[in-house]
Protein backbone atom coordinates (compact mmCIF):
# COMPACT_ATOMS: atom_id res chain seq x y z
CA UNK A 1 -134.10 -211.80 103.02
CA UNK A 2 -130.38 -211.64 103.01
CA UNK A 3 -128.73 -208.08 102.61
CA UNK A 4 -125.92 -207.87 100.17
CA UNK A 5 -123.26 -204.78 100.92
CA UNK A 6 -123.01 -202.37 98.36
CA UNK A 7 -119.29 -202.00 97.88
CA UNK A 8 -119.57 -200.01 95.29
CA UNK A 9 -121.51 -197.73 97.20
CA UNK A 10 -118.88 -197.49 99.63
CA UNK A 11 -116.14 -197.08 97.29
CA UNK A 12 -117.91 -194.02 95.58
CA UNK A 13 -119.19 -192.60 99.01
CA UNK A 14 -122.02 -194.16 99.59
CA UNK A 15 -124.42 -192.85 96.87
CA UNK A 16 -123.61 -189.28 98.54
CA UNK A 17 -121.15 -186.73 97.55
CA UNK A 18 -119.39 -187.50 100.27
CA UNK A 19 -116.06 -189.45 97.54
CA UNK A 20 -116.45 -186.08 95.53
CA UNK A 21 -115.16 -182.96 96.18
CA UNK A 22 -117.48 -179.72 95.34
CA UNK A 23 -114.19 -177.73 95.13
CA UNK A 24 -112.77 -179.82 92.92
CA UNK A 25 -116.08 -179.94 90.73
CA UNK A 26 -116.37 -175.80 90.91
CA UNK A 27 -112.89 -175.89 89.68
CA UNK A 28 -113.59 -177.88 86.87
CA UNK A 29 -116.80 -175.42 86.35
CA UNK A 30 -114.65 -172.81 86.53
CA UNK A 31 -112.19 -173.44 83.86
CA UNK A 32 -114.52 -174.74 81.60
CA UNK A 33 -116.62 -171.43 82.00
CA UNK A 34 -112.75 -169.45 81.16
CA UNK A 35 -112.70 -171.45 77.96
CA UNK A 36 -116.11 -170.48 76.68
CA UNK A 37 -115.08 -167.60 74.92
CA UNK A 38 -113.11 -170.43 72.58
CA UNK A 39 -116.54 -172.27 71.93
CA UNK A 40 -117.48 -170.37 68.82
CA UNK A 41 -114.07 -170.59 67.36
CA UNK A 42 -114.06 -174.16 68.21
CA UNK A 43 -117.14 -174.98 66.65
CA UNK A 44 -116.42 -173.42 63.39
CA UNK A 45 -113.38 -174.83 62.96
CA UNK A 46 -115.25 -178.74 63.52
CA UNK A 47 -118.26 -177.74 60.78
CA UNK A 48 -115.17 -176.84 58.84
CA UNK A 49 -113.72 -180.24 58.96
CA UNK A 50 -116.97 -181.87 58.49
CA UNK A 51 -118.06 -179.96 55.57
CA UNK A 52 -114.19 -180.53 54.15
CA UNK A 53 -114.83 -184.33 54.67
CA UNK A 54 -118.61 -184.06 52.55
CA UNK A 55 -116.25 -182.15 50.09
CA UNK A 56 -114.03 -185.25 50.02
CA UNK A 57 -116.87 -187.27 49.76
CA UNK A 58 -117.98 -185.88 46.96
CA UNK A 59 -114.93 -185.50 44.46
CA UNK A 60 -113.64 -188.76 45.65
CA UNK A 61 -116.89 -190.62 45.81
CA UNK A 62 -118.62 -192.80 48.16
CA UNK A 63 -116.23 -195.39 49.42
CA UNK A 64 -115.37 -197.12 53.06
CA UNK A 65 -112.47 -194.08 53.77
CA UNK A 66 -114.36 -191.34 52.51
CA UNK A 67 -117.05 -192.13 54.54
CA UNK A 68 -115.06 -193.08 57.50
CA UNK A 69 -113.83 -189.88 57.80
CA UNK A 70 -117.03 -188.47 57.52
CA UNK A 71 -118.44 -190.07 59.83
CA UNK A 72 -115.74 -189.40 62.56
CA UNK A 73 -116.20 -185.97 61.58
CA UNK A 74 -119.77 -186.26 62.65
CA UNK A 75 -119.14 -188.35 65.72
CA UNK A 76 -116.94 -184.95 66.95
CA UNK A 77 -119.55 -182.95 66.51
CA UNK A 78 -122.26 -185.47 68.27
CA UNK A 79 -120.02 -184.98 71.34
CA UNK A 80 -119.15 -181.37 71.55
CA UNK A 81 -122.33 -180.03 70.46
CA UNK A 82 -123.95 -179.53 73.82
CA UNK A 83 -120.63 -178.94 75.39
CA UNK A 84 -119.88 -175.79 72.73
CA UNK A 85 -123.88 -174.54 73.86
CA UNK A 86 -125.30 -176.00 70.62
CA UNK A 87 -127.51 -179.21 72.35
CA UNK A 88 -129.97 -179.20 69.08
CA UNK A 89 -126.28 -179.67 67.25
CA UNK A 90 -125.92 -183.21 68.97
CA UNK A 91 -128.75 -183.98 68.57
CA UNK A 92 -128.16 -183.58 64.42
CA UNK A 93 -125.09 -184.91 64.89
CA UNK A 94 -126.38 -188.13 66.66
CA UNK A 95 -129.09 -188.79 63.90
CA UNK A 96 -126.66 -188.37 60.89
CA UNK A 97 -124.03 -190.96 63.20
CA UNK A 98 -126.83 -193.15 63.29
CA UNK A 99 -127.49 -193.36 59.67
CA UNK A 100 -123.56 -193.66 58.97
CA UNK A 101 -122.92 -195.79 61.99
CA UNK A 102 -122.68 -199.26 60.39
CA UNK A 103 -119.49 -200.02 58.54
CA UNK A 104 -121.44 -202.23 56.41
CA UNK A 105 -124.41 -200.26 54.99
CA UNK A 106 -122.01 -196.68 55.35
CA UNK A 107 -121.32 -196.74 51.94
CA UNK A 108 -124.89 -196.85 50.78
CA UNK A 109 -126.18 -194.41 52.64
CA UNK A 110 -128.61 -191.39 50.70
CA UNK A 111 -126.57 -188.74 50.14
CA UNK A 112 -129.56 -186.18 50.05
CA UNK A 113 -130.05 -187.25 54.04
CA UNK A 114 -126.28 -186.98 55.09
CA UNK A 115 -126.37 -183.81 53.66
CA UNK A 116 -129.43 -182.73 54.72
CA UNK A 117 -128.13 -183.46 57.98
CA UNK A 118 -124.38 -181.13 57.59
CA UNK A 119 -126.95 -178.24 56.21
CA UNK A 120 -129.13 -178.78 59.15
CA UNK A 121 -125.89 -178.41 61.27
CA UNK A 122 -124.71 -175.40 59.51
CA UNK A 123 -127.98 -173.51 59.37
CA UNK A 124 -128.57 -174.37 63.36
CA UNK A 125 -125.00 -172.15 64.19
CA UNK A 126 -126.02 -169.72 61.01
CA UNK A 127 -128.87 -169.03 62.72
CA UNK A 128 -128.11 -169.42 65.94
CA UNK A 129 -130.68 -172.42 66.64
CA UNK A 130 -128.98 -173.67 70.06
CA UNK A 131 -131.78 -175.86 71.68
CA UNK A 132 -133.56 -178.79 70.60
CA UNK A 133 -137.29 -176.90 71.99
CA UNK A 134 -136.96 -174.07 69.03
CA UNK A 135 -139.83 -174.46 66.90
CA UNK A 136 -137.46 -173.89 63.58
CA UNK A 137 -134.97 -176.43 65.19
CA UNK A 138 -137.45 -179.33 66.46
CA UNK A 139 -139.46 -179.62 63.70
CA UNK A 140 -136.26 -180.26 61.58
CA UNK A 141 -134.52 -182.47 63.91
CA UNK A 142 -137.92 -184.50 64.29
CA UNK A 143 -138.03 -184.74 60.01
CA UNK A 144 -134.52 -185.70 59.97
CA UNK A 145 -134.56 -188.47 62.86
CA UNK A 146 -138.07 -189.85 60.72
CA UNK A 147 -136.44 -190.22 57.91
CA UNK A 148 -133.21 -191.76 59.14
CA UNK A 149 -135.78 -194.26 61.02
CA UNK A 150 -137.43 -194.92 57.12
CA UNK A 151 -134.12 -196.15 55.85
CA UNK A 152 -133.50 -199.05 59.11
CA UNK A 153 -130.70 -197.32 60.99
């Protein structure tokens, strides 16, 4: 058997923590803990520009830059859900992207389902429905992931 080195290993401290430095790591803990007083505010102001880009979306119509926007809109969200304290948010998020994700099909996506997916975003900060084990919250993240699986995305 012949051994090959792991040099990647080595460059990255051997599969320990040994490349990383915990202060440097608690540091980074720290200041994202300072900022989480922003979180709320943050969030809001991201449903805000999603729900301004459904509103585009819907006086404009259904076409490749409407939904584009969109779309990026919803990709934001997929990524700061979690990190804003809203997990079952990304987790929306990520379903809707899916359904909107190809350039090709975008523009005939159902309606009914993208929005279904913005109210289900919206209703999860109304209500404060943070994680994806709340029985309100799972049960309508499971229904929309089905039915985002029903149309091939």
């Amino acid at each position: 058997m012949i051994q090959v080195p792991n040099k990647l290993g080595a460059k990255v401290g051997g599969g320990r923590l040994g490349g990383i430095d915990p202060a440097a790591i608690a540091k980074a803990e720290a200041a994202l803990k300072s900022l989480s007083g922003n979180f709320a505010q943050w969030l809001a102001d991201e449903i805000t520009k999603l729900e301004a880009a459904r509103q585009v979306v819907r006086t404009e119509g259904v076409s490749a830059e409407t939904m584009e926007s969109l779309y990026l809109r919803c990709h934001d969200l997929k990524g700061l859900g979690a990190t804003y304290g809203f997990p079952i948010i990304t987790r929306i998020a990520a379903s809707l992207c899916r359904l909107i994700d190809d350039k090709e099909k975008r523009i005939g996506a159902p309606m009914p389902l993208v929005d279904a997916h913005i109210d289900a975003i919206k209703a999860a900060v109304r209500d404060d429905i943070k994680e994806e084990d709340h029985p309100v919250g799972r049960v309508l993240v499971q229904e929309l992931e089905a039915r985002v699986a029903e149309t091939g995305a």
